[in-house]
PDB file of N, CA and C in Angstrom:
ATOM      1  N   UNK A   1      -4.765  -3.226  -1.317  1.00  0.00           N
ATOM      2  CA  UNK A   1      -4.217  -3.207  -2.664  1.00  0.00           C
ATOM      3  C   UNK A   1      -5.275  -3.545  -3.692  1.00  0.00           C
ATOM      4  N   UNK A   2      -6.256  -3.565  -3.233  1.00  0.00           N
ATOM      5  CA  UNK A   2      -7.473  -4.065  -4.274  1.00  0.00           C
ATOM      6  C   UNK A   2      -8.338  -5.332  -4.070  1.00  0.00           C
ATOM      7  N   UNK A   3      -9.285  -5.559  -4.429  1.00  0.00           N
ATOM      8  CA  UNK A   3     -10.439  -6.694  -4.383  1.00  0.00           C
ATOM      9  C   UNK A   3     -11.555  -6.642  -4.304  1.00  0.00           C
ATOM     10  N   UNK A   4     -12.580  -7.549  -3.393  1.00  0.00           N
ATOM     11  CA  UNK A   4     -14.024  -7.043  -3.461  1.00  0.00           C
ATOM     12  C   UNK A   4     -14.449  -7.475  -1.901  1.00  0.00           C
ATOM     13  N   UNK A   5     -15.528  -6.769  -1.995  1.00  0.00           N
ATOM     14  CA  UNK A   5     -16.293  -6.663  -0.390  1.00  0.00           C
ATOM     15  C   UNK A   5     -18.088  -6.959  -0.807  1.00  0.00           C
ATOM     16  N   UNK A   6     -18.220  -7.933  -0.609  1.00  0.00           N
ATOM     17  CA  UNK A   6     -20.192  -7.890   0.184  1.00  0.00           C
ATOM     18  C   UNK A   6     -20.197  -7.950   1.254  1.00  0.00           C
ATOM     19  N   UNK A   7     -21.126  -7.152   1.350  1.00  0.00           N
ATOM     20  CA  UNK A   7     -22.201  -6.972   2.740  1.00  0.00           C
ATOM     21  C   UNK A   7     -23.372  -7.373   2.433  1.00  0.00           C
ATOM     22  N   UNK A   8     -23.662  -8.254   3.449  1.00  0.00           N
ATOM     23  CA  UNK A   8     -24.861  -8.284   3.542  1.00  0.00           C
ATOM     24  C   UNK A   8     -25.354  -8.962   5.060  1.00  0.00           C
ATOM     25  N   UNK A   9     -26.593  -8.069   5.272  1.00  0.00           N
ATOM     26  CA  UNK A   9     -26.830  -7.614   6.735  1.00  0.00           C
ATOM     27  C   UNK A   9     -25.754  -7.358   7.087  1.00  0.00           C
ATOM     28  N   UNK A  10     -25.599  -7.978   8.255  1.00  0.00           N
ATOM     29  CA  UNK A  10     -24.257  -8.410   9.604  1.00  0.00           C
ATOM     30  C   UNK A  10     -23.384  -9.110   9.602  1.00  0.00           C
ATOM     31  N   UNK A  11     -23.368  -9.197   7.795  1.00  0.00           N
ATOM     32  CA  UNK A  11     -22.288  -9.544   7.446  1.00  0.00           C
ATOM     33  C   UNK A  11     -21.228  -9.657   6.212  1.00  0.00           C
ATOM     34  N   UNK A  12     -19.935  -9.320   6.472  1.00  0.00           N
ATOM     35  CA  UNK A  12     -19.145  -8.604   5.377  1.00  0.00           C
ATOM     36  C   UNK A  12     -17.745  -9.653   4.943  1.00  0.00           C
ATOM     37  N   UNK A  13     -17.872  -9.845   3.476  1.00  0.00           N
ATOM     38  CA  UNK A  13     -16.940 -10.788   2.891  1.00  0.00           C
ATOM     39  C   UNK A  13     -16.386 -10.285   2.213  1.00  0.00           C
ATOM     40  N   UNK A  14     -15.175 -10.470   2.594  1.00  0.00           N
ATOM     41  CA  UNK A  14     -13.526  -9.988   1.391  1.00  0.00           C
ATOM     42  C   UNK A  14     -12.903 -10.748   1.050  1.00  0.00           C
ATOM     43  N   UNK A  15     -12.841 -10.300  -0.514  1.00  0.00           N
ATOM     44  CA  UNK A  15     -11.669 -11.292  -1.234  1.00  0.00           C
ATOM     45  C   UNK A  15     -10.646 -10.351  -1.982  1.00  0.00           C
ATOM     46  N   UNK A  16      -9.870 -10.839  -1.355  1.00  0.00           N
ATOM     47  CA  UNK A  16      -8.119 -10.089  -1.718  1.00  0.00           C
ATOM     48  C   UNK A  16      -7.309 -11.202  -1.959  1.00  0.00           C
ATOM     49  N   UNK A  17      -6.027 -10.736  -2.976  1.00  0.00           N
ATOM     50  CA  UNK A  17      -4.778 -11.373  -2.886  1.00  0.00           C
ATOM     51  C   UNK A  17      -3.940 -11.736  -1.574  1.00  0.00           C
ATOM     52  N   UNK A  18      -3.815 -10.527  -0.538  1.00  0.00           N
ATOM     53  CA  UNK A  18      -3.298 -10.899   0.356  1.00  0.00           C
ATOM     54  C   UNK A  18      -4.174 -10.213   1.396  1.00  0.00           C
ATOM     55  N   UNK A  19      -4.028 -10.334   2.841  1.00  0.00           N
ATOM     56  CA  UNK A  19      -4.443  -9.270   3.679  1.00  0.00           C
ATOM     57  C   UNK A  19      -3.155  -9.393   4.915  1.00  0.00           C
ATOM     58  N   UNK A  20      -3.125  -8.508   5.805  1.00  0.00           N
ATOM     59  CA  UNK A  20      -2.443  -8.360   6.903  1.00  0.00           C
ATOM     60  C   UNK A  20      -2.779  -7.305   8.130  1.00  0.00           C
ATOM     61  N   UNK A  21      -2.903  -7.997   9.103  1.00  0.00           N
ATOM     62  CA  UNK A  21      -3.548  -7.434  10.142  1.00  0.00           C
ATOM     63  C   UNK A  21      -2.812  -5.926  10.663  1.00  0.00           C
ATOM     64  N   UNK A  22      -3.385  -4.953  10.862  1.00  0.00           N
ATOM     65  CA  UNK A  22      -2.486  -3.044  11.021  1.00  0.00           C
ATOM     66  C   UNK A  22      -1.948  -3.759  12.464  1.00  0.00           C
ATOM     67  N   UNK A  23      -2.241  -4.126  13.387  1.00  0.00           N
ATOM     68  CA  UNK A  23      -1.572  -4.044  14.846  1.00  0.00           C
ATOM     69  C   UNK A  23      -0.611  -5.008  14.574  1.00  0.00           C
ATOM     70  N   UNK A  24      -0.108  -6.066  14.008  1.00  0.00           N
ATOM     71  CA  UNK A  24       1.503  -6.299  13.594  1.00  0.00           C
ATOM     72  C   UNK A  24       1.990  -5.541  12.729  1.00  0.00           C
ATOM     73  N   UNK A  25       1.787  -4.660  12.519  1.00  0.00           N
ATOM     74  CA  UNK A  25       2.995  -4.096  11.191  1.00  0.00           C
ATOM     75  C   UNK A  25       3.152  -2.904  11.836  1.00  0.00           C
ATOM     76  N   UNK A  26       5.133  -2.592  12.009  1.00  0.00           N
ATOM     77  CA  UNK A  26       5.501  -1.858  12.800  1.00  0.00           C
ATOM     78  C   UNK A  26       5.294  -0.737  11.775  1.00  0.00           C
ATOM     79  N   UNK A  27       5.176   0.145  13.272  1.00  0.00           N
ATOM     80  CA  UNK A  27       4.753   1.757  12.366  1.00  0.00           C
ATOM     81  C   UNK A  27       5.733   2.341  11.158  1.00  0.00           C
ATOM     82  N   UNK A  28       6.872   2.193  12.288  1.00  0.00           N
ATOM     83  CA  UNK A  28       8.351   2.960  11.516  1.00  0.00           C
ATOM     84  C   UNK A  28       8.588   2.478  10.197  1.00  0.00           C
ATOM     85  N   UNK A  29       8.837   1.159  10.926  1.00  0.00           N
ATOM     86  CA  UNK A  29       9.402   0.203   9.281  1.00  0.00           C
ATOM     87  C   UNK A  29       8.376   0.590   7.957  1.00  0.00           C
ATOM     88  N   UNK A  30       7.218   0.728   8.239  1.00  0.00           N
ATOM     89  CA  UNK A  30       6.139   0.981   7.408  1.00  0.00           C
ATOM     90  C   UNK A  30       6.317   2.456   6.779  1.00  0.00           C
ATOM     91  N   UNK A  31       6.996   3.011   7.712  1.00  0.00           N
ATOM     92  CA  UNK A  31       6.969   4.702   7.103  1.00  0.00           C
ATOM     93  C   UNK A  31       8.142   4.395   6.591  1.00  0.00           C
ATOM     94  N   UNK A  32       9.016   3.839   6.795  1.00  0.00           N
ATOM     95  CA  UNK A  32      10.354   4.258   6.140  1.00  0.00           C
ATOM     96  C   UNK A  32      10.412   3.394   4.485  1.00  0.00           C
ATOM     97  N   UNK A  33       9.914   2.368   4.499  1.00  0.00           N
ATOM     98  CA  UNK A  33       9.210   1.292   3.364  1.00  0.00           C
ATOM     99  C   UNK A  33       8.793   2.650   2.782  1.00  0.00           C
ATOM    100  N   UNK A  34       7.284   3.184   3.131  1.00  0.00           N
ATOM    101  CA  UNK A  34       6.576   4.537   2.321  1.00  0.00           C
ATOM    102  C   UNK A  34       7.537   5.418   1.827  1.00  0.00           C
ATOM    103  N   UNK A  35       8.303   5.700   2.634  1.00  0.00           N
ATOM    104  CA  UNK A  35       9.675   6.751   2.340  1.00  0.00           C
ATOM    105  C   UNK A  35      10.617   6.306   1.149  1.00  0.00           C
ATOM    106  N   UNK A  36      10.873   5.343   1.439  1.00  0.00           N
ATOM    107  CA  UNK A  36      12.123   4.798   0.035  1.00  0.00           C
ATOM    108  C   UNK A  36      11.166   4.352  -1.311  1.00  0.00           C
ATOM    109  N   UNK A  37       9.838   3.921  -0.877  1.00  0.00           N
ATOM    110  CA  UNK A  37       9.207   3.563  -2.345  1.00  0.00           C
ATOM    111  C   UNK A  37       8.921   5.029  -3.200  1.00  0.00           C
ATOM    112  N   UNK A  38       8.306   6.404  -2.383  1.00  0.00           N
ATOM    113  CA  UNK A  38       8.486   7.092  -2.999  1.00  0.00           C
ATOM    114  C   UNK A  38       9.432   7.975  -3.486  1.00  0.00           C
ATOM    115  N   UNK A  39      10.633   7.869  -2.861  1.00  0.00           N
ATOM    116  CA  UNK A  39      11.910   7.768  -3.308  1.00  0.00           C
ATOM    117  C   UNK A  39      12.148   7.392  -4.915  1.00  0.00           C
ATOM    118  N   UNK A  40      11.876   6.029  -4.574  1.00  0.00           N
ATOM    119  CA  UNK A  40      12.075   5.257  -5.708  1.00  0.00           C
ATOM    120  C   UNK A  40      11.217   5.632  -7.172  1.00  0.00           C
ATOM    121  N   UNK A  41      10.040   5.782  -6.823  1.00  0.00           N
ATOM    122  CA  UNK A  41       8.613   6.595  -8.011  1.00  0.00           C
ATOM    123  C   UNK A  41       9.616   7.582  -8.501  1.00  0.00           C
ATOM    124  N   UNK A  42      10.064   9.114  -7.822  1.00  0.00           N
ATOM    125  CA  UNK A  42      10.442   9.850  -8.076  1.00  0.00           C
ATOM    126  C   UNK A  42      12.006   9.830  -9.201  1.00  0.00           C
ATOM    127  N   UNK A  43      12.409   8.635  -8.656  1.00  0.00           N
ATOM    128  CA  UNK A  43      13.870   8.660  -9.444  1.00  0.00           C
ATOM    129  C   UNK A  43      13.625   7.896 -11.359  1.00  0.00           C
ATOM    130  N   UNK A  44      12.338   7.373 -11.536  1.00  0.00           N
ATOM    131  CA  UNK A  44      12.327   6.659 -12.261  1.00  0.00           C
ATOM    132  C   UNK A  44      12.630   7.628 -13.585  1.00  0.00           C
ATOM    133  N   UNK A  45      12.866   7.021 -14.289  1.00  0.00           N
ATOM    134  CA  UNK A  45      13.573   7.764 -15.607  1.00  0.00           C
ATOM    135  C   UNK A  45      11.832   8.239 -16.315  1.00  0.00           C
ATOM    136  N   UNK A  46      12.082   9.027 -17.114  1.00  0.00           N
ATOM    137  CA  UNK A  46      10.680   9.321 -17.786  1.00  0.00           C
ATOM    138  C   UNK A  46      11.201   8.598 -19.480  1.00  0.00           C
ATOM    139  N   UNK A  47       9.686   7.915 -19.392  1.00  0.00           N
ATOM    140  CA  UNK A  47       9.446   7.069 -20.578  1.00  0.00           C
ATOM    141  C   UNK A  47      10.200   5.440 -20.396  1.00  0.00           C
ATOM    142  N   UNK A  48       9.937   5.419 -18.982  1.00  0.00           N
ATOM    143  CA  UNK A  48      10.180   3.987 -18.373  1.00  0.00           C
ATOM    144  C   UNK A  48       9.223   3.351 -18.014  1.00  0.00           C
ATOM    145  N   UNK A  49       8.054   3.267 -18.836  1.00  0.00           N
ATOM    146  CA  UNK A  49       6.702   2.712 -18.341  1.00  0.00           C
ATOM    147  C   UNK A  49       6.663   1.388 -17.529  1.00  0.00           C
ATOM    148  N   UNK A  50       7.514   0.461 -17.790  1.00  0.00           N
ATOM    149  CA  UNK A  50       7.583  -1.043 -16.304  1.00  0.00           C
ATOM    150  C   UNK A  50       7.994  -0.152 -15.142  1.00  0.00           C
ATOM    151  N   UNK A  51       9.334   0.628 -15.149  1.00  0.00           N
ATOM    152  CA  UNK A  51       9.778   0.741 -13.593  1.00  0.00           C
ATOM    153  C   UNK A  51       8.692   1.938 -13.334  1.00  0.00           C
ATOM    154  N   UNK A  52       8.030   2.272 -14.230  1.00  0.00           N
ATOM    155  CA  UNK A  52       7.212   3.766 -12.974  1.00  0.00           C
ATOM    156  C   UNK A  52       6.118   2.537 -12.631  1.00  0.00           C
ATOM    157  N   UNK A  53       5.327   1.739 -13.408  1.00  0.00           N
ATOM    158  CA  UNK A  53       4.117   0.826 -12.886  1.00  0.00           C
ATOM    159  C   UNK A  53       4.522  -0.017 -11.639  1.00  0.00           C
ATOM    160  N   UNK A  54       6.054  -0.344 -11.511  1.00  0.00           N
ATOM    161  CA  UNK A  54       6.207  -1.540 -10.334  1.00  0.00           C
ATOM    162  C   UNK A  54       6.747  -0.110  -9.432  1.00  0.00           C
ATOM    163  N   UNK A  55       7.359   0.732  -9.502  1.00  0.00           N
ATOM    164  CA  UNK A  55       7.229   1.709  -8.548  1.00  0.00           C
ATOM    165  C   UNK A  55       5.799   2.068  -7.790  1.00  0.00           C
ATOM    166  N   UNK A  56       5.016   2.538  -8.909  1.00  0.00           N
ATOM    167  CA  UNK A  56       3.689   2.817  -8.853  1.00  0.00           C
ATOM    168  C   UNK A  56       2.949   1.778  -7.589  1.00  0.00           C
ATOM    169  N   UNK A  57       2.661   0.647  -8.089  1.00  0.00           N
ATOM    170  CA  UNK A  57       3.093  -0.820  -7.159  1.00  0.00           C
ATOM    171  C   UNK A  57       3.250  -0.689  -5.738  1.00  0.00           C
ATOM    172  N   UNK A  58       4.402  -0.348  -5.679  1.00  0.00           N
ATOM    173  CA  UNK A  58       5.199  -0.430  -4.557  1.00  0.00           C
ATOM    174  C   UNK A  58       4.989   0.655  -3.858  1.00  0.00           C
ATOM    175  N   UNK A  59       4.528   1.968  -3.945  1.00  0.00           N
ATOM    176  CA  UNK A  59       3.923   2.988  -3.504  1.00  0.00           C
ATOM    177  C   UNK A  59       2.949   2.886  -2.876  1.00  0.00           C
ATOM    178  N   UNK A  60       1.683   2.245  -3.584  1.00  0.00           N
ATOM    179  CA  UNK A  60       0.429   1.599  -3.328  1.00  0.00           C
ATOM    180  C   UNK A  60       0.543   0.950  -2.156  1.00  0.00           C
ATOM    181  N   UNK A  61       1.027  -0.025  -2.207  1.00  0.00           N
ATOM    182  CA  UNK A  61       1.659  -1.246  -1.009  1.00  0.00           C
ATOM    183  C   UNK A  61       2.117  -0.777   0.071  1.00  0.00           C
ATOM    184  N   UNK A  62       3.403   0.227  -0.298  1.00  0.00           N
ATOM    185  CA  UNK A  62       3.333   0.803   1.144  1.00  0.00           C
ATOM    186  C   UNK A  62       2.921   1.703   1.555  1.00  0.00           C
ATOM    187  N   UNK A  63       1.808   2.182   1.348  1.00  0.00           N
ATOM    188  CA  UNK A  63       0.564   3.440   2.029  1.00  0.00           C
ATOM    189  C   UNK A  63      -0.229   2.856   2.328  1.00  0.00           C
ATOM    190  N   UNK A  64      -0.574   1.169   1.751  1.00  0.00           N
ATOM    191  CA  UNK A  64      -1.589   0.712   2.175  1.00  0.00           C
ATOM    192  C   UNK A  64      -0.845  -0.020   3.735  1.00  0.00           C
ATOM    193  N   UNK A  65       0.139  -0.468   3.675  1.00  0.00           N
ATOM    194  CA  UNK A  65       0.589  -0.823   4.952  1.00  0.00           C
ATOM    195  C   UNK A  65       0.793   0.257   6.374  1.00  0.00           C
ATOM    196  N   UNK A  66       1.290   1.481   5.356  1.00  0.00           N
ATOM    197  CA  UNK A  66       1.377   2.783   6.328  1.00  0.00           C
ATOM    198  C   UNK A  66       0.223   2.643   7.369  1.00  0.00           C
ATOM    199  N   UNK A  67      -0.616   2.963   6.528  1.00  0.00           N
ATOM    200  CA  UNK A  67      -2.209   3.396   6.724  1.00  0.00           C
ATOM    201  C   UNK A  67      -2.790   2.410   7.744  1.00  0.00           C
ATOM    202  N   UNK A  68      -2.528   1.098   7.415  1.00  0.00           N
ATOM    203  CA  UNK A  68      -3.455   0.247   8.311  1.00  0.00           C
ATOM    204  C   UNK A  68      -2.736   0.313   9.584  1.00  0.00           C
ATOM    205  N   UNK A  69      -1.417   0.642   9.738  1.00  0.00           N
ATOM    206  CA  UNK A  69      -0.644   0.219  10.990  1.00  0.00           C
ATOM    207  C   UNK A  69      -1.799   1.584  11.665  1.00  0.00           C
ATOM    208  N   UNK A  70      -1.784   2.688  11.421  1.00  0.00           N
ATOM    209  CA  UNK A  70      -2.378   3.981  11.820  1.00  0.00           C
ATOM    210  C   UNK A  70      -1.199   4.807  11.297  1.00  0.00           C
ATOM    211  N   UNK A  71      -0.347   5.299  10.434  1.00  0.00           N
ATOM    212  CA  UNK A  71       0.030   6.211  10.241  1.00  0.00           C
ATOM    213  C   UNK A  71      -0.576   7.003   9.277  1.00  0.00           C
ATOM    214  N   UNK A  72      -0.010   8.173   9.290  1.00  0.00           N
ATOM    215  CA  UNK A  72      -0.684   9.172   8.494  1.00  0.00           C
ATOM    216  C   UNK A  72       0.362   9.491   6.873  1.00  0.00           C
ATOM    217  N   UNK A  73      -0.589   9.656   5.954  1.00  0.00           N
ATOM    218  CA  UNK A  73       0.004   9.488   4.621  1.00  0.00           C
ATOM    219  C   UNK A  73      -0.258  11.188   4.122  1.00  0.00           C
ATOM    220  N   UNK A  74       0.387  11.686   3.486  1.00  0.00           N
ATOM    221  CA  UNK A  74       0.558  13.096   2.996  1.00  0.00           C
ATOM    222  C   UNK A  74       0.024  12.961   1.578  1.00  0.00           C
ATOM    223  N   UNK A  75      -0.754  13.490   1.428  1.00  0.00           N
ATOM    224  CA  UNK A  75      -1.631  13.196  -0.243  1.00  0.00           C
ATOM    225  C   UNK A  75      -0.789  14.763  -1.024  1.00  0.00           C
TER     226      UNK A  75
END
């Protein structure tokens, strides 16, 4: 969801808000999360600038969870 990374040599430091490891996070639940958030993007009213940004949000979040479990995301 965002932050920063150094490297240097052999070795690499991240700082994020949160992190979570891909081999606990179940695949499905993760696709179906991806599934209803963009659900949700799509239904937002136009000229609703908070609910498309926390949609927006929540989209982000769950592709980034998709993704790390190993699923595949449709661009």
């Amino acid at each position: 969801m965002g932050g920063f990374a150094e490297v240097d040599a052999n070795e690499v430091t991240i700082l994020v808000n949160a992190a979570e490891r891909g081999d606990t996070i179940d695949r499905e639940a993760a696709r179906t999360a991806y599934s209803e958030a963009e659900a949700r993007l799509n239904k937002v009213e136009a000229g609703n600038r908070q609910q498309q940004i926390q949609a927006t949000q929540a989209l982000k979040r769950a592709r980034a969870r998709l993704q790390a479990a190993g699923g595949m995301v449709q661009v």
